[in-house]
Protein backbone atom coordinates (compact mmCIF):
# COMPACT_ATOMS: atom_id res chain seq x y z
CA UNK A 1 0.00 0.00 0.00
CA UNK A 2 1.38 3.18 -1.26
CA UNK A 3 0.06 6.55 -1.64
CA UNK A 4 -0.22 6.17 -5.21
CA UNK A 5 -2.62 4.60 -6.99
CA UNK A 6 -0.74 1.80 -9.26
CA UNK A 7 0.99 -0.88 -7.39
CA UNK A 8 4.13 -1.38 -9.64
CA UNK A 9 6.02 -2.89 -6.84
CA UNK A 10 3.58 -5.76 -5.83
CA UNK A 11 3.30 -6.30 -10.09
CA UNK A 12 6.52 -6.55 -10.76
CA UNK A 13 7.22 -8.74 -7.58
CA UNK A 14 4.31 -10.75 -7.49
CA UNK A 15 2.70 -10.60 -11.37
CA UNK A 16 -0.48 -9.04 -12.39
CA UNK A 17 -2.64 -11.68 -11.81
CA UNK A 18 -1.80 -12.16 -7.96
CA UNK A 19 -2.38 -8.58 -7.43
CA UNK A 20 -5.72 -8.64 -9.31
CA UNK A 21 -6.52 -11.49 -7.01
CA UNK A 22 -5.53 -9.38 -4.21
CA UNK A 23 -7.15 -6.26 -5.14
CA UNK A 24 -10.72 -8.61 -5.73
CA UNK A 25 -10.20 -10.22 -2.12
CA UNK A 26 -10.06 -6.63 -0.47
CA UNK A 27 -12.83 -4.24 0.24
CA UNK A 28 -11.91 -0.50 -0.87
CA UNK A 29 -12.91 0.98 2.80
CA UNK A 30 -10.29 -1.58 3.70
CA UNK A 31 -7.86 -0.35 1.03
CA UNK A 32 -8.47 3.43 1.96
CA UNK A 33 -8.24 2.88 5.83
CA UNK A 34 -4.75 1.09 5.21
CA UNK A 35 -3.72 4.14 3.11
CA UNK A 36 -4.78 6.35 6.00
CA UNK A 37 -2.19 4.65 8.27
CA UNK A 38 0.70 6.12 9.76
CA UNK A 39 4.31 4.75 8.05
CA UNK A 40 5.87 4.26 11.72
CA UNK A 41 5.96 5.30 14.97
CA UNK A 42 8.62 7.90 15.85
CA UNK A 43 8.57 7.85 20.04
CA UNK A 44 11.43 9.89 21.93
CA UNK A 45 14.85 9.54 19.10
CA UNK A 46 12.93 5.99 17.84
CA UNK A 47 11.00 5.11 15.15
CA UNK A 48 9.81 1.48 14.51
CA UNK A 49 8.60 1.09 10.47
CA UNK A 50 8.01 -1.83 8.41
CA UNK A 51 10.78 -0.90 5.77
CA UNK A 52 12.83 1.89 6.15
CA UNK A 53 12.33 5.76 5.32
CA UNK A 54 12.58 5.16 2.05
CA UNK A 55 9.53 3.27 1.81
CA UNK A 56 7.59 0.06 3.30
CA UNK A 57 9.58 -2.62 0.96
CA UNK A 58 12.93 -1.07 1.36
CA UNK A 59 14.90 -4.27 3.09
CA UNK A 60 17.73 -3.58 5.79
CA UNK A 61 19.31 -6.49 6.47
CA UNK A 62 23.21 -6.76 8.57
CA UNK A 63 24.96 -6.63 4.72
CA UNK A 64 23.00 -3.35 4.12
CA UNK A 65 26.15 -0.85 3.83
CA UNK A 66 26.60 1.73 6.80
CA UNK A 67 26.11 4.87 4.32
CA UNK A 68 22.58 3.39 2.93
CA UNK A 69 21.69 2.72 6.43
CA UNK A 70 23.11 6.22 7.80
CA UNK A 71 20.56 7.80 4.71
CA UNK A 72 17.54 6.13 6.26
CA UNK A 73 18.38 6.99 9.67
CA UNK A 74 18.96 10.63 9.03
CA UNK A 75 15.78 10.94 6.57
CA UNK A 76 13.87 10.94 10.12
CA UNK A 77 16.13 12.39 12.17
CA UNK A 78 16.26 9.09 14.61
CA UNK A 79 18.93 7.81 16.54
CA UNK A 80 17.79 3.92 16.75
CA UNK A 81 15.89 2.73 13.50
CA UNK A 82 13.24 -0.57 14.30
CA UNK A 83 12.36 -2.50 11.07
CA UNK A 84 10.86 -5.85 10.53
CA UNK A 85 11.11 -6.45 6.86
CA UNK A 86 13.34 -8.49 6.16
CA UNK A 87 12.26 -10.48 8.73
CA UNK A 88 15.96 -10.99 10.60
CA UNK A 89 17.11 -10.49 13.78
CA UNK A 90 20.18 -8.25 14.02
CA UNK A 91 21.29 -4.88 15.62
CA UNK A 92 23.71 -2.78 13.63
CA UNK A 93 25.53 0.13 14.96
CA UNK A 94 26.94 3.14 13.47
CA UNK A 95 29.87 4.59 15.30
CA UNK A 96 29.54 8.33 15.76
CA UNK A 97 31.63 10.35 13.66
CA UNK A 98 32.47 14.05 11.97
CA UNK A 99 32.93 14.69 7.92
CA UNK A 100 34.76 17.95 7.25
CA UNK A 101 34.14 19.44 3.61
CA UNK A 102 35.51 22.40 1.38
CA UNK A 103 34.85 23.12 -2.20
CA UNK A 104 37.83 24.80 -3.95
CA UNK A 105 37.44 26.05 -7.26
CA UNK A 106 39.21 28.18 -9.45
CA UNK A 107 38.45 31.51 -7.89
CA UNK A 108 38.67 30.99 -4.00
CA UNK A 109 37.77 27.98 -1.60
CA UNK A 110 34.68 28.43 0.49
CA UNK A 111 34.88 27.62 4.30
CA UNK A 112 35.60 24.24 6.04
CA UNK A 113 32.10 22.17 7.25
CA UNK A 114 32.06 20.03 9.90
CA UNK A 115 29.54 17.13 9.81
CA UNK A 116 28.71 15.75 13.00
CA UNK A 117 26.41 12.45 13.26
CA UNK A 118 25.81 10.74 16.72
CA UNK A 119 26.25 7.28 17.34
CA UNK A 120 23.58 5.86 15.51
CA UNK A 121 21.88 2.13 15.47
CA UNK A 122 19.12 -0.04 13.52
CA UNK A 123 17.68 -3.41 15.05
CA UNK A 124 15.60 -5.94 12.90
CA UNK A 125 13.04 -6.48 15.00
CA UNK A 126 12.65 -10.17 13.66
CA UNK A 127 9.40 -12.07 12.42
CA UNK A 128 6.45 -14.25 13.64
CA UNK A 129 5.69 -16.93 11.60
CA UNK A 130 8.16 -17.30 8.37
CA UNK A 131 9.82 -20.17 10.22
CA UNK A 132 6.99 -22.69 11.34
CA UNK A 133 7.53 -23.14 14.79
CA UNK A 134 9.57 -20.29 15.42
CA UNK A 135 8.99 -17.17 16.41
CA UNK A 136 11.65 -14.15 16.81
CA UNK A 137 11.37 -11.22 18.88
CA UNK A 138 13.04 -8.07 20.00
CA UNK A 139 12.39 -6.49 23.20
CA UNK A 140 13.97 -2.81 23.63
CA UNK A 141 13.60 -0.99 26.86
CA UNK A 142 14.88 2.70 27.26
CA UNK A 143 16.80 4.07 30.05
CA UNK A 144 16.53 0.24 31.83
CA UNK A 145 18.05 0.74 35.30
CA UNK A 146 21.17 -1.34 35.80
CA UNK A 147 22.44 -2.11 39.68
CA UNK A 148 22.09 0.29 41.98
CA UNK A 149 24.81 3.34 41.34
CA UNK A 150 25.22 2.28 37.71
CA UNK A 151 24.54 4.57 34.77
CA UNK A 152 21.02 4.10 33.05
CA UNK A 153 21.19 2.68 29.55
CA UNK A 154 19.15 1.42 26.59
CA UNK A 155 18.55 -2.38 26.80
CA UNK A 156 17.84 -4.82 23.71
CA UNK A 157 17.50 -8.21 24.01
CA UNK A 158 16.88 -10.91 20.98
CA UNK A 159 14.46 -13.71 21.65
CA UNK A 160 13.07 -16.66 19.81
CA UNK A 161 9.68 -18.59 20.83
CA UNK A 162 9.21 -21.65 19.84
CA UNK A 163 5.82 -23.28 19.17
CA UNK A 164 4.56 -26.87 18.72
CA UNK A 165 6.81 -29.73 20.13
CA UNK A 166 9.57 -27.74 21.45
CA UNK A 167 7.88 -24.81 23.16
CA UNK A 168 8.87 -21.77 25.20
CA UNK A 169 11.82 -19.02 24.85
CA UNK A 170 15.27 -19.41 24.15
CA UNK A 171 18.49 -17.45 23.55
């Protein structure tokens, strides 16, 4: 679901004929209240989305290179980026850092920039149900108090439930 009207990205995935099917299985108050939705939920420097800023089918996965996944995290202006699509479970952090630019030309050189980007993260939040049997999970709690005198910090913690003979969590 897009906020366009043509769904070139299910067609080209998927064909023409499953989306027709789709699109024939689906009331249109359903289709317009799904267009209505919010991308993602942005909540203190967080924002948990489907895809990515870019758009609800953009995958981040660990390989995803640290300047495509610096784009999507400064697009929104968050410091930890939760995404489920690709279904994984993974966090990946970006190392705070400083760029400094000048243009020179063949006149003069303009001033030196200084690009500063805090340390930066994204977490696949996992899936529920593309393994049968299996279910992953992320649980993320800000500011989770540590012992007593210790500095508060963010907590994430990966966990998988299983379902059907072997049941229950595991690490």
């Amino acid at each position: 679901m897009g906020s366009t009207t043509e769904p070139t990205e299910l067609i080209d995935r998927f064909g023409m004929e499953t989306v027709k099917l789709l699109w024939d299985s689906v009331s249109r108050e359903t289709v317009q209240w799904l267009r209505n939705r919010h991308f993602g939920f942005l909540q203190l420097d967080c924002l948990l989305i489907h895809g990515s800023s870019v758009g609800v089918s953009d995958e981040l996965t660990p390989e995803t290179p640290p300047w495509q996944m610096l784009d999507r995290l400064q697009r929104v202006e968050a410091n930890s980026l939760f995404c489920g699509r690709s279904g994984q479970v993974f966090e990946y952090v970006l190392q705070g850092g400083s760029v400094n630019s000048s243009v020179m030309t063949l006149d003069s050189q303009q001033p030196m920039q200084t690009m500063t980007a805090p340390k930066r993260r994204v977490v696949g939040v996992g899936n529920v149900g593309r393994e049968p049997g299996k279910a992953t999970n992320t649980l993320y709690s800000p500011n989770s108090g540590l012992a007593e005198g210790e500095a508060l910090r963010d907590r994430l913690e990966f966990k998988t439930v299983y379902y059907g003979e072997k049941k229950g969590f595991a690490n």
